[in-house]
C-alpha atoms as a PDB file:
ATOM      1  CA  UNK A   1      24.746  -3.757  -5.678  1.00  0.00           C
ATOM      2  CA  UNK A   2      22.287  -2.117  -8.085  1.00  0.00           C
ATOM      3  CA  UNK A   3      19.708  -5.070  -7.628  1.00  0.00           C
ATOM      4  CA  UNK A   4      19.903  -4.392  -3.844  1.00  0.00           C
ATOM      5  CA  UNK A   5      18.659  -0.824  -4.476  1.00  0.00           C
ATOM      6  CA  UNK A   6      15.794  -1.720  -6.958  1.00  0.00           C
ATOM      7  CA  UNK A   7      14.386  -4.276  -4.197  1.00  0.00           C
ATOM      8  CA  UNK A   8      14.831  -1.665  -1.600  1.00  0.00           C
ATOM      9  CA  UNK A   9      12.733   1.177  -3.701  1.00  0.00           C
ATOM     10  CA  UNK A  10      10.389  -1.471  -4.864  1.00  0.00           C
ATOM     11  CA  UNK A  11       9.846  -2.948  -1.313  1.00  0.00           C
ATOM     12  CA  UNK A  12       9.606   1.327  -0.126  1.00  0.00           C
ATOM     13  CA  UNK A  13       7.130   1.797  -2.623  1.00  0.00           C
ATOM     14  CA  UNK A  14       5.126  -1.575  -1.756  1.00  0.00           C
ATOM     15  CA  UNK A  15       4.978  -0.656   2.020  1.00  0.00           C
ATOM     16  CA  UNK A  16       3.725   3.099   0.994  1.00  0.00           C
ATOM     17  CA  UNK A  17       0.899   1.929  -1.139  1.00  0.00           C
ATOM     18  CA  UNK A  18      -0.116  -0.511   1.686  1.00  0.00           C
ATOM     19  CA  UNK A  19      -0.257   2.233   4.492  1.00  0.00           C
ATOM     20  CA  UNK A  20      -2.257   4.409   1.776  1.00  0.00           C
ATOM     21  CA  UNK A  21      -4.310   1.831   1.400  1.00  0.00           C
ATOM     22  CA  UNK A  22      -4.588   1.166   4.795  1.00  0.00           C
ATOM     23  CA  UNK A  23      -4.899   4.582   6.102  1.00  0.00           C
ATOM     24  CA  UNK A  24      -7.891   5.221   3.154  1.00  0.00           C
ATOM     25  CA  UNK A  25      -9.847   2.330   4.751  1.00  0.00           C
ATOM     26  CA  UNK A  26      -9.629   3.542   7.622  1.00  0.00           C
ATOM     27  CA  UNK A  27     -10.460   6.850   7.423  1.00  0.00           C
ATOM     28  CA  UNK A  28     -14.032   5.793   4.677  1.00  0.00           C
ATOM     29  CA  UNK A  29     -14.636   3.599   7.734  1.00  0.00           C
ATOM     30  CA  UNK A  30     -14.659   5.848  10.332  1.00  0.00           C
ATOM     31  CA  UNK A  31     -16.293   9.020   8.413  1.00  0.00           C
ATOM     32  CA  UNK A  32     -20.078   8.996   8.941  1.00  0.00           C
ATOM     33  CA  UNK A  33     -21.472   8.006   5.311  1.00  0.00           C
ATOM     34  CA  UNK A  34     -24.241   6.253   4.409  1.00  0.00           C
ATOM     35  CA  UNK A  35     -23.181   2.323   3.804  1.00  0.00           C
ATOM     36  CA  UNK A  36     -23.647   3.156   0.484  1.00  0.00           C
ATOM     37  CA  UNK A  37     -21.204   5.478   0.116  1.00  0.00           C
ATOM     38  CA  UNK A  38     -18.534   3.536   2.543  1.00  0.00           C
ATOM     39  CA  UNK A  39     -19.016   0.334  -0.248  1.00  0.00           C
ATOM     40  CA  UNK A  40     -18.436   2.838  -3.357  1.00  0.00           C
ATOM     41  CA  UNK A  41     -15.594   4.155  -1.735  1.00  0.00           C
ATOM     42  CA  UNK A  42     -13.939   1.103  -0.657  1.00  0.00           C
ATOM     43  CA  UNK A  43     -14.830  -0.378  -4.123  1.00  0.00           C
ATOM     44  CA  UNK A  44     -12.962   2.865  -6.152  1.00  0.00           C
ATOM     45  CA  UNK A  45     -10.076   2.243  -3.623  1.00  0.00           C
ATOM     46  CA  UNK A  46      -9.710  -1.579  -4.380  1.00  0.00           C
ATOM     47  CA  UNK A  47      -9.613  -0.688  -7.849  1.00  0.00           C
ATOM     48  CA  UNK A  48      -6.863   1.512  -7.376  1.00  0.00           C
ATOM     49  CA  UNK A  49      -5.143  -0.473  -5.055  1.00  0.00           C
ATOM     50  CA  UNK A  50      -5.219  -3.399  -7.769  1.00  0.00           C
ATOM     51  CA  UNK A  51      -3.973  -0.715 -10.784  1.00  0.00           C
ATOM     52  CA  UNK A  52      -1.153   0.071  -8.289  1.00  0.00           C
ATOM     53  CA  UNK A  53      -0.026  -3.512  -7.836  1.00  0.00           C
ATOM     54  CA  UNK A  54       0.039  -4.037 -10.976  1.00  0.00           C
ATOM     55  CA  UNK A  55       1.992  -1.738 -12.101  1.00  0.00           C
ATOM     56  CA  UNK A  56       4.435  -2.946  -8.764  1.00  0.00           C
ATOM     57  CA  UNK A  57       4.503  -6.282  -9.976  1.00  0.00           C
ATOM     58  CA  UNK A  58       4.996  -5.701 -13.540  1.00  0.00           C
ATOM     59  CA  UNK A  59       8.195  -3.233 -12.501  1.00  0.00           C
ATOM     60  CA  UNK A  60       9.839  -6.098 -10.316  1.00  0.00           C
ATOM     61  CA  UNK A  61       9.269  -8.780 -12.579  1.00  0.00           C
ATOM     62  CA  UNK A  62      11.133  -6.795 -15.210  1.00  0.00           C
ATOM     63  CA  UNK A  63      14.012  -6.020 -12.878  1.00  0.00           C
ATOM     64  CA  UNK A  64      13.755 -10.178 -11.879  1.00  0.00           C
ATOM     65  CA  UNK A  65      14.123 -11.019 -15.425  1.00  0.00           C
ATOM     66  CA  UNK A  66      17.022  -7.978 -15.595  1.00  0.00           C
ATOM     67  CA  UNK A  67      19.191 -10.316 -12.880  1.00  0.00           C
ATOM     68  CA  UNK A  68      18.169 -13.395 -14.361  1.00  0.00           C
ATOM     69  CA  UNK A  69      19.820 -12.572 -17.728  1.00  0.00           C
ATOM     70  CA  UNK A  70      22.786 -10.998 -15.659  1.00  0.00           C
ATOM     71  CA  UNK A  71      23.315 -14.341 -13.633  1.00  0.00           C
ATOM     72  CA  UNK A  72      22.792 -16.369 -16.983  1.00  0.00           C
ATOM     73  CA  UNK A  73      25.301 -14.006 -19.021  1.00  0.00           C
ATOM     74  CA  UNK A  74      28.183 -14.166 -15.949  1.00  0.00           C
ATOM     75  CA  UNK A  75      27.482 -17.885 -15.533  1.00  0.00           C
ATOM     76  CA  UNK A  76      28.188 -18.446 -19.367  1.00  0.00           C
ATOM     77  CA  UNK A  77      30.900 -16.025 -19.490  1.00  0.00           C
ATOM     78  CA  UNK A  78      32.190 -18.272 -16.249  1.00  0.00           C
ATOM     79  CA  UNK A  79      32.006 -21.280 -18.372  1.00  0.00           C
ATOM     80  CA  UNK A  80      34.115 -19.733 -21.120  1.00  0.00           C
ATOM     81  CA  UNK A  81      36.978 -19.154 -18.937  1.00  0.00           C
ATOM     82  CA  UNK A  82      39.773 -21.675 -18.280  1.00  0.00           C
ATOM     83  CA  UNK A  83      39.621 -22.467 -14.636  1.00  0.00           C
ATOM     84  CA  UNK A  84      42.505 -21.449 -12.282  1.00  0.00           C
ATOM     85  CA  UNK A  85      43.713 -25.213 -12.574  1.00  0.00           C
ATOM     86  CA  UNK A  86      43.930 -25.391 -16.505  1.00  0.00           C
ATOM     87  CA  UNK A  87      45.010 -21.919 -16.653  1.00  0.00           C
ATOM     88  CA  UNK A  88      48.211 -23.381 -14.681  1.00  0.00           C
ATOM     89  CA  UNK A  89      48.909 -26.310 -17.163  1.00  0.00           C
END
């Protein structure tokens, strides 16, 4: 259940730093600036935009490799266990 809410926050946080991204475009695009200026500020947003990802994707691959380990240390705990069959004699 807990890995559904991670996914959920991370996916929530992905979608809000494409709309800011989106709606910061948008808005250097329509304010009247030199060309210039419009390429600077589009430049210092990619750059942020990337720092952001990055920091998104490092976060969910550390929760991936979190329910990785979890599947891996059920599975083997799975294996362990008699099944229902043996357990019967």
């Amino acid at each position: 259940m807990a890995e559904n809410k991670d996914s959920d926050v991370l996916g929530i946080i992905a979608a809000a730093l494409a709309g800011a991204v989106i709606g910061a475009a948008i808005a250097v695009l329509l304010t009247p600036k030199t060309g210039e200026e419009v390429r600077r500020e589009l430049k210092e947003s990619l750059g942020e935009l990337t720092t952001k990802l990055k920091e998104v994707g490092s976060t969910l691959k550390e929760k991936v490799e979190e329910v990785v380990e979890k599947v891996k240390k059920e599975k083997e705990e799975a294996e362990g266990e008699p099944s229902p069959e043996d357990a019967m004699g």
